[in-house]
Protein backbone atom coordinates (compact mmCIF):
# COMPACT_ATOMS: atom_id res chain seq x y z
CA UNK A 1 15.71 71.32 -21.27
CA UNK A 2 12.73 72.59 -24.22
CA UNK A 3 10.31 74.49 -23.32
CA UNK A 4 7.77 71.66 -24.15
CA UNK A 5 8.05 67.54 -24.55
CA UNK A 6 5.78 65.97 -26.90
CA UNK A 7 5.24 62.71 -25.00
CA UNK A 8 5.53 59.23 -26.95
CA UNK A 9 2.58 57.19 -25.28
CA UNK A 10 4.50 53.78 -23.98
CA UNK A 11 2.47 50.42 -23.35
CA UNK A 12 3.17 47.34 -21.77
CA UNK A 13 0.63 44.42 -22.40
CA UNK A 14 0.77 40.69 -20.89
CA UNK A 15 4.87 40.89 -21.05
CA UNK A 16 6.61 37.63 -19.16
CA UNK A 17 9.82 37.04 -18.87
CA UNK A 18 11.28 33.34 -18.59
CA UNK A 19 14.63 31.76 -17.78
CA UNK A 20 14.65 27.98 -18.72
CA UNK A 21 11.65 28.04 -19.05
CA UNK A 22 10.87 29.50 -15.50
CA UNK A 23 8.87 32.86 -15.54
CA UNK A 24 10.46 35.92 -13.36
CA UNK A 25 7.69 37.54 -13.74
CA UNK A 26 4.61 37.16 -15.99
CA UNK A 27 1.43 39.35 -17.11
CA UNK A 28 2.99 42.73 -16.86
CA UNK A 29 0.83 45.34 -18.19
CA UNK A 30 0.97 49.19 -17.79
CA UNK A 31 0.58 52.58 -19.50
CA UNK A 32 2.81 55.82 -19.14
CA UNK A 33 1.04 59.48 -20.18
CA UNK A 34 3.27 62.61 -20.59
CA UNK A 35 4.16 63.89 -17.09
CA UNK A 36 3.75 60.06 -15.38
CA UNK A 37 6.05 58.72 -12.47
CA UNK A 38 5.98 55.05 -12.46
CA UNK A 39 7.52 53.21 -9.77
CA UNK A 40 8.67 49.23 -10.45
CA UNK A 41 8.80 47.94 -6.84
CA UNK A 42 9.18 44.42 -5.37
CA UNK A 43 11.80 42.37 -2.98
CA UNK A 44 15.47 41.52 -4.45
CA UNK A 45 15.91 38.99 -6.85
CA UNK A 46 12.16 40.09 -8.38
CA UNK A 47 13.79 40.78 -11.87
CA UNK A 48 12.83 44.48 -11.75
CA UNK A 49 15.94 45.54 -13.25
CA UNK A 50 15.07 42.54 -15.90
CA UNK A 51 11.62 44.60 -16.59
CA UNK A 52 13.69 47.73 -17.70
CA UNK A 53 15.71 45.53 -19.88
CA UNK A 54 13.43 44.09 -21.51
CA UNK A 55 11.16 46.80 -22.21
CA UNK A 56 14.54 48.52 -23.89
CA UNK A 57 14.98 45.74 -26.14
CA UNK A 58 18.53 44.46 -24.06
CA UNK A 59 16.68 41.62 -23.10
CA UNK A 60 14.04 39.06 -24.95
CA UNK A 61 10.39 39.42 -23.74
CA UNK A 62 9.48 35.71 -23.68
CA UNK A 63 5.37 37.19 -24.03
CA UNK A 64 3.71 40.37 -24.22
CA UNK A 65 3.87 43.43 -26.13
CA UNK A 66 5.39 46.73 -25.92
CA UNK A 67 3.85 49.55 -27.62
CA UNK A 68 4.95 53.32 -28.10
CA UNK A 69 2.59 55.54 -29.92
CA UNK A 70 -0.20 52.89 -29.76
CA UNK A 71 2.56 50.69 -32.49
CA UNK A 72 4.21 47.83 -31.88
CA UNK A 73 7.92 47.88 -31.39
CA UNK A 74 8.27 44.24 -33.01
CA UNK A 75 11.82 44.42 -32.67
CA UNK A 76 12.26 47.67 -34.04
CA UNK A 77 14.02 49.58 -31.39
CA UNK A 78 15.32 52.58 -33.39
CA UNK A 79 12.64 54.31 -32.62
CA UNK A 80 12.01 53.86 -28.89
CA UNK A 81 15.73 54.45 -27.79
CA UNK A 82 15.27 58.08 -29.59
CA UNK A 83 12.55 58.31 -27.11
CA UNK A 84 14.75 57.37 -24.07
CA UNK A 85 17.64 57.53 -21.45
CA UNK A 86 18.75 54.39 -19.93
CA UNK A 87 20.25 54.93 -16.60
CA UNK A 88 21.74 51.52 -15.26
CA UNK A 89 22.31 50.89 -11.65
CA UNK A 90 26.16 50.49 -11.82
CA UNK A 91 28.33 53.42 -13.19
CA UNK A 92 29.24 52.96 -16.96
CA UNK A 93 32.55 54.59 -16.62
CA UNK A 94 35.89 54.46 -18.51
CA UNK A 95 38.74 55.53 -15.11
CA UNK A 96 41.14 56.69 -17.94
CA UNK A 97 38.65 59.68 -19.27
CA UNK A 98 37.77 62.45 -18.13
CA UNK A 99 34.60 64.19 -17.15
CA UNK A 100 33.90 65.86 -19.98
CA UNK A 101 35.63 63.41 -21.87
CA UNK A 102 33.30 60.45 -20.77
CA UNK A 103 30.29 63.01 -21.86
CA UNK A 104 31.90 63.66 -25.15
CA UNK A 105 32.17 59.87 -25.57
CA UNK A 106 28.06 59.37 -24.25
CA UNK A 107 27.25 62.56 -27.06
CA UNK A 108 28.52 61.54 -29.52
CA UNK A 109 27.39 57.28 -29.31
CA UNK A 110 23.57 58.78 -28.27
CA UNK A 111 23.34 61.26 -30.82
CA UNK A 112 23.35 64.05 -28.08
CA UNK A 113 23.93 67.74 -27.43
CA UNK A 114 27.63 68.58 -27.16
CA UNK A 115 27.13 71.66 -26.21
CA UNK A 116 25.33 71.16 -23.16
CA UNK A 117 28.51 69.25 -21.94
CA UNK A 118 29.64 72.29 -19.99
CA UNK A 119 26.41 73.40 -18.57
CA UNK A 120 25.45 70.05 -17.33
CA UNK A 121 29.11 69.14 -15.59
CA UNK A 122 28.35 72.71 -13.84
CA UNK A 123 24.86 71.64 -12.59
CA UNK A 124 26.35 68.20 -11.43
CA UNK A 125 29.09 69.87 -9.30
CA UNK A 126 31.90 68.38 -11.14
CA UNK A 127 34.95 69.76 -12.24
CA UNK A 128 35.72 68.94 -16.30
CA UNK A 129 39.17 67.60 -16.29
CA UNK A 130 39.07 65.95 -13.51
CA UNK A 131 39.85 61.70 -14.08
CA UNK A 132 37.43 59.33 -13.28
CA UNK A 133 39.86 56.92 -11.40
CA UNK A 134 40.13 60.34 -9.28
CA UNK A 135 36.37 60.88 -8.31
CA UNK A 136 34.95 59.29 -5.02
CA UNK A 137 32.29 57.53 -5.68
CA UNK A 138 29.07 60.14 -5.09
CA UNK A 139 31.49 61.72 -8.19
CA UNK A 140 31.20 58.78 -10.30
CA UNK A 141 27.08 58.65 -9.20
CA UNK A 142 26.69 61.99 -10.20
CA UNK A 143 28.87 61.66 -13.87
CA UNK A 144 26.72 58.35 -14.55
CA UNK A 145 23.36 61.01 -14.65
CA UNK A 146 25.13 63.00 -17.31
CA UNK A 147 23.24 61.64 -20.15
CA UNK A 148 19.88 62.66 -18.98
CA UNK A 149 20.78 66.39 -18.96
CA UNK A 150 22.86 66.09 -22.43
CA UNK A 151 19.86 65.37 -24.63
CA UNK A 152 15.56 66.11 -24.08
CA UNK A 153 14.35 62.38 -24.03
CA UNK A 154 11.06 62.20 -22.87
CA UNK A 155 11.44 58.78 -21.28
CA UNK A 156 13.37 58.25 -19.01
CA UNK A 157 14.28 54.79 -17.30
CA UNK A 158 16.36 54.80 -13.58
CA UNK A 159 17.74 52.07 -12.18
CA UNK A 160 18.40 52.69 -8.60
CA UNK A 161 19.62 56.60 -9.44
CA UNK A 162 19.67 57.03 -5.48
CA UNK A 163 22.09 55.12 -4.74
CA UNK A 164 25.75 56.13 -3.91
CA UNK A 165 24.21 59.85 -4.27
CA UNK A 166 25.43 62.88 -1.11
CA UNK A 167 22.69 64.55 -0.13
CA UNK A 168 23.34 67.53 -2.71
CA UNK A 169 23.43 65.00 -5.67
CA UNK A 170 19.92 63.40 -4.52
CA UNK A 171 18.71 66.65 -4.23
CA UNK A 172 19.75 67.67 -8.15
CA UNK A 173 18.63 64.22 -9.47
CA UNK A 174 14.72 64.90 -7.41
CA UNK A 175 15.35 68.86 -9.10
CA UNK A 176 15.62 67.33 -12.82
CA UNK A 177 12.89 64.36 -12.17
CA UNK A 178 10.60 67.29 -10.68
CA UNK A 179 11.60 69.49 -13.86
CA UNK A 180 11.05 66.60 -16.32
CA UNK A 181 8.07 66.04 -14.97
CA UNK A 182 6.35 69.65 -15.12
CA UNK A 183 7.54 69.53 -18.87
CA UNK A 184 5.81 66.40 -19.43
CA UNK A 185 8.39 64.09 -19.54
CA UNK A 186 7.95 60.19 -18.05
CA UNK A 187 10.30 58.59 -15.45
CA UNK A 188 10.25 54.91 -15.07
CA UNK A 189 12.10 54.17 -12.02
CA UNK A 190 13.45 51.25 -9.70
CA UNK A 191 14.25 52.48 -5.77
CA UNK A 192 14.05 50.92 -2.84
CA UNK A 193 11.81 52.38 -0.40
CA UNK A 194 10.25 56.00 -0.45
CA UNK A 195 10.51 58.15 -3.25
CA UNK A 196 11.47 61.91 -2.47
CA UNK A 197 8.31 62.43 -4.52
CA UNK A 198 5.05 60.83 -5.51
CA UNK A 199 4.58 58.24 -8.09
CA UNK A 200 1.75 58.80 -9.97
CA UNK A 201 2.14 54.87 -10.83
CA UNK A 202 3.24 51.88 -8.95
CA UNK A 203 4.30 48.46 -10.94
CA UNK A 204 4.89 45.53 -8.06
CA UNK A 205 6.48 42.86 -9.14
């Protein structure tokens, strides 16, 4: 990662989100500074994957505002997914590629660094040319995290990253969040229960 982030300032005002008319969740408002840890929390079913959705532009805000750089995104998302890595809770993975393969593929659609390819499949213990229909599942965990440490996005949005980690791959995921973090990067995160280190804020939904 650079020696230095410059931080986008991100802003969510009064956003709602409705289904048929029924609200999931309504009057959602928070800031994120350079270096924050915000934690979305709440009980299943609370729509908090819906809240990282929406603020990405994959889903419709049905009121509210989100803001990077104190300017309205107004559809425009361009600029905001330079800004960020999406992390989704289930593993985006093709079982006919392999590892470096599916980071090849995630490079070159995300506009990121090829040449960190190698150095990142090192750091997440997996071996290039190995298939993804072959990995176990903490494999497939850990080759889902690629894109964070194939580009220097200082956003950075985790759906349940924890989940279906070993111990060693929760312990490099908490390493780069930690390392983000000192460098003034932002983590917006979804996990249930305690986090292996503190939130500087908590969204409940």
């Amino acid at each position: 990662m650079g020696n230095r982030i410059t931080p986008p300032l991100l802003q969510v005002q009064g956003l709602g989100f409705a289904i048929n008319g029924i609200y999931l969740w309504q009057n959602i408002s928070f800031t994120i500074w350079g270096g924050d840890i915000c934690h979305i929390i709440g009980d299943n079913g609370a729509g908090k994957t819906s809240l990282l959705r929406v603020i990405l532009g994959l889903l419709p805000a049905t009121d509210g505002q989100i803001y990077l750089n104190q300017r309205p995104i107004n559809g425009n998302l361009n600029e905001l997914h330079q800004h960020t890595h999406y992390i989704g809770a289930e593993n985006a993975l093709t079982p006919e590629l392999t590892a470096q393969q599916h980071c090849q593929f995630m490079a070159g659609i995300m506009g990121l660094e090829v040449a960190n390819i190698a150095p990142a499949l090192e750091k997440l213990h997996l071996p290039p040319h190995i298939m993804v229909k072959n990995m176990s599942s903490g494999q497939k965990k850990r080759l889902n995290l690629c894109e964070i440490l194939l580009g220097d996005k200082p956003i950075w949005f985790l759906d349940e990253p924890y989940n279906g980690l070993d111990a060693k791959g929760a312990e490099i995921l908490s390493q780069y969040i930690n390392h983000h973090q000192q460098h003034n990067g932002m983590v917006v995160i979804i996990h249930h229960g305690i986090l292996p280190f503190t939130a500087s804020k908590i969204v409940q939904l």
